[in-house]
N, C-alpha and C. Protein backbone atom coordinates (compact mmCIF):
# COMPACT_ATOMS: atom_id res chain seq x y z
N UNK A 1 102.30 45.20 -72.14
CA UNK A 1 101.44 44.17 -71.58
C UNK A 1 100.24 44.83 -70.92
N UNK A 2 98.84 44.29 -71.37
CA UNK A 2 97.52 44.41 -70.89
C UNK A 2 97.76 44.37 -69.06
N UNK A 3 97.06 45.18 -68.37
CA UNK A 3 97.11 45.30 -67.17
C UNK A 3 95.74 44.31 -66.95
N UNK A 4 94.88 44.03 -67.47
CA UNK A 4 93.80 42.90 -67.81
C UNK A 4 94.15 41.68 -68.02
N UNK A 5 94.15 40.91 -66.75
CA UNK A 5 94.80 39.79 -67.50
C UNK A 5 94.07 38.58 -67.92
N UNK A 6 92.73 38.97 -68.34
CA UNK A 6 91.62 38.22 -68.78
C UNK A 6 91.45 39.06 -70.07
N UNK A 7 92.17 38.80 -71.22
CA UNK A 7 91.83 39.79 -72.39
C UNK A 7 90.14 39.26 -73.18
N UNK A 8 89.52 40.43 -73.80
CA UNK A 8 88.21 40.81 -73.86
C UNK A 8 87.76 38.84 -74.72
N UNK A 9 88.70 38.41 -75.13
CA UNK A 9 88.16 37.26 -75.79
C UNK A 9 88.12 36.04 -75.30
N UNK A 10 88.49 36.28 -73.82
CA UNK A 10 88.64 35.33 -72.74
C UNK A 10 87.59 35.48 -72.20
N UNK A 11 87.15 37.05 -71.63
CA UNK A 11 86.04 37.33 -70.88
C UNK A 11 85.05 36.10 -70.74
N UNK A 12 84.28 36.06 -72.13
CA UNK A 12 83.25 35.06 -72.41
C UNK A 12 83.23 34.06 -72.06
N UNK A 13 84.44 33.48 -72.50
CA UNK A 13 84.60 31.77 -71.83
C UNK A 13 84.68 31.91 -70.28
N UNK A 14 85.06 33.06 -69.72
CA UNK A 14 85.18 32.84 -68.22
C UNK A 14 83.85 32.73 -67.77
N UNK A 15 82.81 33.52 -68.43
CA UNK A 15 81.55 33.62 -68.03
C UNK A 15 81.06 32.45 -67.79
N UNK A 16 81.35 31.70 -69.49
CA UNK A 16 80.68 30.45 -69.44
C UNK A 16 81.45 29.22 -68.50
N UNK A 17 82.19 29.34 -67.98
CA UNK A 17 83.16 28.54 -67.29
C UNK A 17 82.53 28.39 -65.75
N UNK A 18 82.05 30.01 -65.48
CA UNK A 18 81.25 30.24 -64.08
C UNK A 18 80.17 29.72 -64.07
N UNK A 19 79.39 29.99 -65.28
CA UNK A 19 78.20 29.55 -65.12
C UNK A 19 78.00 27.75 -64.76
N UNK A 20 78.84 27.25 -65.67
CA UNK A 20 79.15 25.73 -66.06
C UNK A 20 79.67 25.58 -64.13
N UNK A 21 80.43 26.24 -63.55
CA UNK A 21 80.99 25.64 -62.08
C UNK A 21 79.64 25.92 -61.18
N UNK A 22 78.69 27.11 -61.37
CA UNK A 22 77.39 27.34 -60.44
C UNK A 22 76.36 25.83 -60.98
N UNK A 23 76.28 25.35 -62.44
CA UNK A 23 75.53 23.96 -62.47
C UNK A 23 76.36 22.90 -61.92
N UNK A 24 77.64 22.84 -61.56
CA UNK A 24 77.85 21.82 -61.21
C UNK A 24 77.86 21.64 -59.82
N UNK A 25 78.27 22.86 -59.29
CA UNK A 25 78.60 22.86 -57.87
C UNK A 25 77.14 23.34 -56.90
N UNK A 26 76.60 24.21 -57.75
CA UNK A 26 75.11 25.22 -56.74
C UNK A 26 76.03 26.59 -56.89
N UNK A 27 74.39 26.85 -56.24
CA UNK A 27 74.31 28.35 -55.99
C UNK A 27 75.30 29.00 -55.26
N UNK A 28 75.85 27.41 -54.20
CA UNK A 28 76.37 28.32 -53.28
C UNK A 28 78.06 28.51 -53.47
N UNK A 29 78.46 27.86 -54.93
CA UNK A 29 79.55 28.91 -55.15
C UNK A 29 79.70 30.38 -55.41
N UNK A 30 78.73 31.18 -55.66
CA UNK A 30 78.85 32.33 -55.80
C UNK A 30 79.08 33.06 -54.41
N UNK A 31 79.16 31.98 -53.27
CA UNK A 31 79.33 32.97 -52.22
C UNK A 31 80.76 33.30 -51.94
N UNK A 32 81.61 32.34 -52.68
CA UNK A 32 83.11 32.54 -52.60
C UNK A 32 83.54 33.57 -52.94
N UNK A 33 82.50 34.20 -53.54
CA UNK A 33 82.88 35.63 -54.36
C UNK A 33 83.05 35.96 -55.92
N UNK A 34 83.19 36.41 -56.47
CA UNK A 34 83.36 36.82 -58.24
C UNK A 34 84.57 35.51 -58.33
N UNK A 35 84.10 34.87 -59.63
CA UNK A 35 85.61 33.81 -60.31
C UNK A 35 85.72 34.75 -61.18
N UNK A 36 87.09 34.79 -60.98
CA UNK A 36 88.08 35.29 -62.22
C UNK A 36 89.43 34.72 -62.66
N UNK A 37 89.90 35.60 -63.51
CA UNK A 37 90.99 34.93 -63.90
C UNK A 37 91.91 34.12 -63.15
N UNK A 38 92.11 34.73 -62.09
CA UNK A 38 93.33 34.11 -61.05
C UNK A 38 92.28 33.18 -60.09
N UNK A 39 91.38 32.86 -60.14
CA UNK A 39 90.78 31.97 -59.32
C UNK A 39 91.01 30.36 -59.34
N UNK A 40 91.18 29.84 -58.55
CA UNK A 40 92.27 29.04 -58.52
C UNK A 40 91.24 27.88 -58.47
N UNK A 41 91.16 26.10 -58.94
CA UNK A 41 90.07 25.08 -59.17
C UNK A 41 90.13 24.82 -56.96
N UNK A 42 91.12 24.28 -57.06
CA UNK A 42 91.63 23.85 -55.42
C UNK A 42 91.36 25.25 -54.24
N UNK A 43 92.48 26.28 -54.46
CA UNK A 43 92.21 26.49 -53.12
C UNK A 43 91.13 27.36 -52.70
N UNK A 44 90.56 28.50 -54.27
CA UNK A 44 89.53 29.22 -54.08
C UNK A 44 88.35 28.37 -54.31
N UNK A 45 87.65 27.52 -54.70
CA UNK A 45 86.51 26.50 -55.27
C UNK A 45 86.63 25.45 -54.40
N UNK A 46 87.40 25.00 -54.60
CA UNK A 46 87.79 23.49 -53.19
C UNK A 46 86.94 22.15 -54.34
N UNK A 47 87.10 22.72 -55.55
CA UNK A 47 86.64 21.56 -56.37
C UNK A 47 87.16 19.92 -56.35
N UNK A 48 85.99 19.39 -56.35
CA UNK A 48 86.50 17.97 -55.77
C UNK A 48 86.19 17.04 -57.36
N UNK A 49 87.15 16.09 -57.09
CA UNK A 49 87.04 15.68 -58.55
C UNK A 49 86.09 15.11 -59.03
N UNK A 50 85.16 14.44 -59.16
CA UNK A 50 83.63 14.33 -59.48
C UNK A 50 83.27 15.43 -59.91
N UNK A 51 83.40 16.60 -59.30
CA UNK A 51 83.03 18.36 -59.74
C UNK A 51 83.86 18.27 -61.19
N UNK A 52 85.48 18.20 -61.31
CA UNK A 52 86.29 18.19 -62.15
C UNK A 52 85.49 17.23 -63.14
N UNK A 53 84.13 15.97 -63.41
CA UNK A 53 84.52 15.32 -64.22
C UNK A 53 83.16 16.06 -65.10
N UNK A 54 82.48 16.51 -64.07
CA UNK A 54 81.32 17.36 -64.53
C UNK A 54 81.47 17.92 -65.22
N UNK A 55 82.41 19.16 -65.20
CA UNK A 55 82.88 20.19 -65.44
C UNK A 55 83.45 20.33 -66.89
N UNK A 56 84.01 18.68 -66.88
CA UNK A 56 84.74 18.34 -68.20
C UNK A 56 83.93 18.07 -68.99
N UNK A 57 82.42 17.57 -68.99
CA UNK A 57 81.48 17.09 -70.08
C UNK A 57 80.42 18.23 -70.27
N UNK A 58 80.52 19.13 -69.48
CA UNK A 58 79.78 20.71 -70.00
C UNK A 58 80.79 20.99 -70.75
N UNK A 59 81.73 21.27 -70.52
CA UNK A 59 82.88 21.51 -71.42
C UNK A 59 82.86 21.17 -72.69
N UNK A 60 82.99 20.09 -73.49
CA UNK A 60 82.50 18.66 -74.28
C UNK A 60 81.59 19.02 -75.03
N UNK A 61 80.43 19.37 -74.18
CA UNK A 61 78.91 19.81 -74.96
C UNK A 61 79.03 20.88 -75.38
N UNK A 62 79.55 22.29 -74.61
CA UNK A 62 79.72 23.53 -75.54
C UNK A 62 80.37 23.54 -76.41
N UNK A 63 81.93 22.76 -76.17
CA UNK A 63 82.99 23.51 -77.02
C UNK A 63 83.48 22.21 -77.88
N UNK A 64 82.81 20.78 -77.61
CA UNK A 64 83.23 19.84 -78.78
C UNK A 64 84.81 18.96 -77.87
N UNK A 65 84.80 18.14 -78.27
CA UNK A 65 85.53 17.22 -78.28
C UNK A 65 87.34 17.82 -77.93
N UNK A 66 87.10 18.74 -78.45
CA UNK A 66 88.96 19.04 -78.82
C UNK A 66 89.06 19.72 -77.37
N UNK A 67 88.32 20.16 -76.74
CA UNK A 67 88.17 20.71 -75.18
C UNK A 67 88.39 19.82 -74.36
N UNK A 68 89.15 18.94 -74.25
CA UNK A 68 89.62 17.84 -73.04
C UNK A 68 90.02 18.01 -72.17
N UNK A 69 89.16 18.64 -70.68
CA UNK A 69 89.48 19.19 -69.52
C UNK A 69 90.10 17.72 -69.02
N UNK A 70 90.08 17.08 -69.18
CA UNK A 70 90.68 15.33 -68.14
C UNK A 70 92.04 15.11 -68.65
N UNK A 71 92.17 15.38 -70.28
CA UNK A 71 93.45 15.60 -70.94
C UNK A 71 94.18 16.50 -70.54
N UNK A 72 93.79 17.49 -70.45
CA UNK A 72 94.97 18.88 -69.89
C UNK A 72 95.23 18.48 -68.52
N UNK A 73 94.61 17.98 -67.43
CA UNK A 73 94.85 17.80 -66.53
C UNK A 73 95.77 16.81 -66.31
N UNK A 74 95.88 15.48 -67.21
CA UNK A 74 96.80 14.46 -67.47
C UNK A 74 98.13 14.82 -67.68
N UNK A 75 98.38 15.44 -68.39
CA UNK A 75 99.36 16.71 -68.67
C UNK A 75 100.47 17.81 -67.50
N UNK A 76 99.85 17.73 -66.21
CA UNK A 76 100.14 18.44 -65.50
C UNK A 76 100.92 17.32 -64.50
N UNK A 77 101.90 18.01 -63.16
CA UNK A 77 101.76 17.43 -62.28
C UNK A 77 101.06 17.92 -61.54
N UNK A 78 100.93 16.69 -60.36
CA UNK A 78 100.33 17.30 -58.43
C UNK A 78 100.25 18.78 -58.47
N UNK A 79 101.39 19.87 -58.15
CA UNK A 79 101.53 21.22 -57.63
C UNK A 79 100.60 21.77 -59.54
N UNK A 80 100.70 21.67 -60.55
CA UNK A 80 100.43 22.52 -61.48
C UNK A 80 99.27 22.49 -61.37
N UNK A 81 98.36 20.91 -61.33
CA UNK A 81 96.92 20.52 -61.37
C UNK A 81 96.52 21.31 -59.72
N UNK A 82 96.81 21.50 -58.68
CA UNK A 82 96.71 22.52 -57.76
C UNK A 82 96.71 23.23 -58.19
N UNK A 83 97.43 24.06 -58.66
CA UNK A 83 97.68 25.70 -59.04
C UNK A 83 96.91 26.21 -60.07
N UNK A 84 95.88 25.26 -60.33
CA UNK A 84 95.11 25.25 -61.89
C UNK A 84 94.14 27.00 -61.96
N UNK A 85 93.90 27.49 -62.61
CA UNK A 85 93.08 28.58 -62.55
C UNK A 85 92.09 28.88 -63.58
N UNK A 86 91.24 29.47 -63.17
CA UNK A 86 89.97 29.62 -64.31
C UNK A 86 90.40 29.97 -65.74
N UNK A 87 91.66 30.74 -65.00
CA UNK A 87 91.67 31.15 -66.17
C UNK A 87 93.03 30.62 -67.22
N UNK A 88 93.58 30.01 -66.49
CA UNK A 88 93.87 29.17 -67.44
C UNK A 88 93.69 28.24 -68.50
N UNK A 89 92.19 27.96 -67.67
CA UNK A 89 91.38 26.44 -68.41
C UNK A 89 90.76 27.48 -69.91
N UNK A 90 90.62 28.93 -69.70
CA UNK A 90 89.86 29.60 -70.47
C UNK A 90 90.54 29.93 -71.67
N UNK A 91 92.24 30.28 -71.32
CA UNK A 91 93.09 30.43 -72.18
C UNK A 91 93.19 29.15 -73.03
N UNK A 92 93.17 27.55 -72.63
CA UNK A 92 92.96 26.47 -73.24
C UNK A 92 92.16 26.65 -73.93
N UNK A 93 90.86 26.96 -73.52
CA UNK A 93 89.77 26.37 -74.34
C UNK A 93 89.57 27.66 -75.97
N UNK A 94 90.09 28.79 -75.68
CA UNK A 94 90.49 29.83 -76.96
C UNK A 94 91.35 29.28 -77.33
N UNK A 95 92.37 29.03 -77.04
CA UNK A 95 93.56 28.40 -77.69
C UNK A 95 93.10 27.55 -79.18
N UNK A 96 92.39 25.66 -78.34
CA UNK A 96 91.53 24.72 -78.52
C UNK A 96 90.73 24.94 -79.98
N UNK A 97 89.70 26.24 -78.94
CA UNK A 97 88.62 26.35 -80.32
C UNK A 97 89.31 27.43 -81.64
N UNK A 98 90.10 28.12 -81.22
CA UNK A 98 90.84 28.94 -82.43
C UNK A 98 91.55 28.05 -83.37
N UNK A 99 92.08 26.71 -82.97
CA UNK A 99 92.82 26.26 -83.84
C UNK A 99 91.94 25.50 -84.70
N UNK A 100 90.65 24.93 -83.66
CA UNK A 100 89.71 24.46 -84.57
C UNK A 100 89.44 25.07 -85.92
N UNK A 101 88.82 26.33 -85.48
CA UNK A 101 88.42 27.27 -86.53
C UNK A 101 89.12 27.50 -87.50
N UNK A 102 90.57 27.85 -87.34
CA UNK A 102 91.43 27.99 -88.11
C UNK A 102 91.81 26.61 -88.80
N UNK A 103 91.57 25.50 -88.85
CA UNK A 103 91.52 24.42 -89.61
C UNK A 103 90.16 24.19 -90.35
N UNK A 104 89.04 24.53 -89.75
CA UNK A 104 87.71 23.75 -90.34
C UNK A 104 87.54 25.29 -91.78
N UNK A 105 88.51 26.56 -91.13
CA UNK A 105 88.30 27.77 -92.55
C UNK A 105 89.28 27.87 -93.47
């Protein structure tokens, strides 16, 4: 097991995941410090859901329809949708678009 636990094909989406939380939220999330993998929506971001619905239609626009941040969240309970992490949503959204790909080739 990778001691990385953001493997190199995740990286990207995390990028774009940060960037997508600095338009929704401001500038002044970057003062929380670097998002990464283990960065958590609730207790490191303090994302409030309006943020969450934002978040879901940048989502939408990059990565298409099959990216249903409101769906995965439906999916969860109370403590999981807490415990949510960047990088989880990132592992979804590779997951998501790989299977795409692998159907539309």
């Amino acid at each position: 097991m990778a001691s990385d636990p953001a493997p190199a094909r995740i990286r990207p989406i995390l990028e774009e995941i940060t960037n997508m939380l600095v338009t929704v939220v401001g500038d002044e999330l970057l003062v929380v410090g670097e998002i990464t993998h283990t960065t958590t929506f609730n207790d490191d971001l303090a994302l409030e859901s309006i943020e969450f619905v934002a978040l879901a239609e940048l989502l939408q626009q990059r990565y298409g329809t099959a990216v249903d941040l409101l769906g995965l969240l439906a999916e969860k309970d109370i403590d999981q949708i807490l415990a949510m992490t960047v990088g989880e949503l990132a592992v979804h959204i590779d997951r998501v678009t790989t299977a795409d790909q692998a159907c539309a080739g």
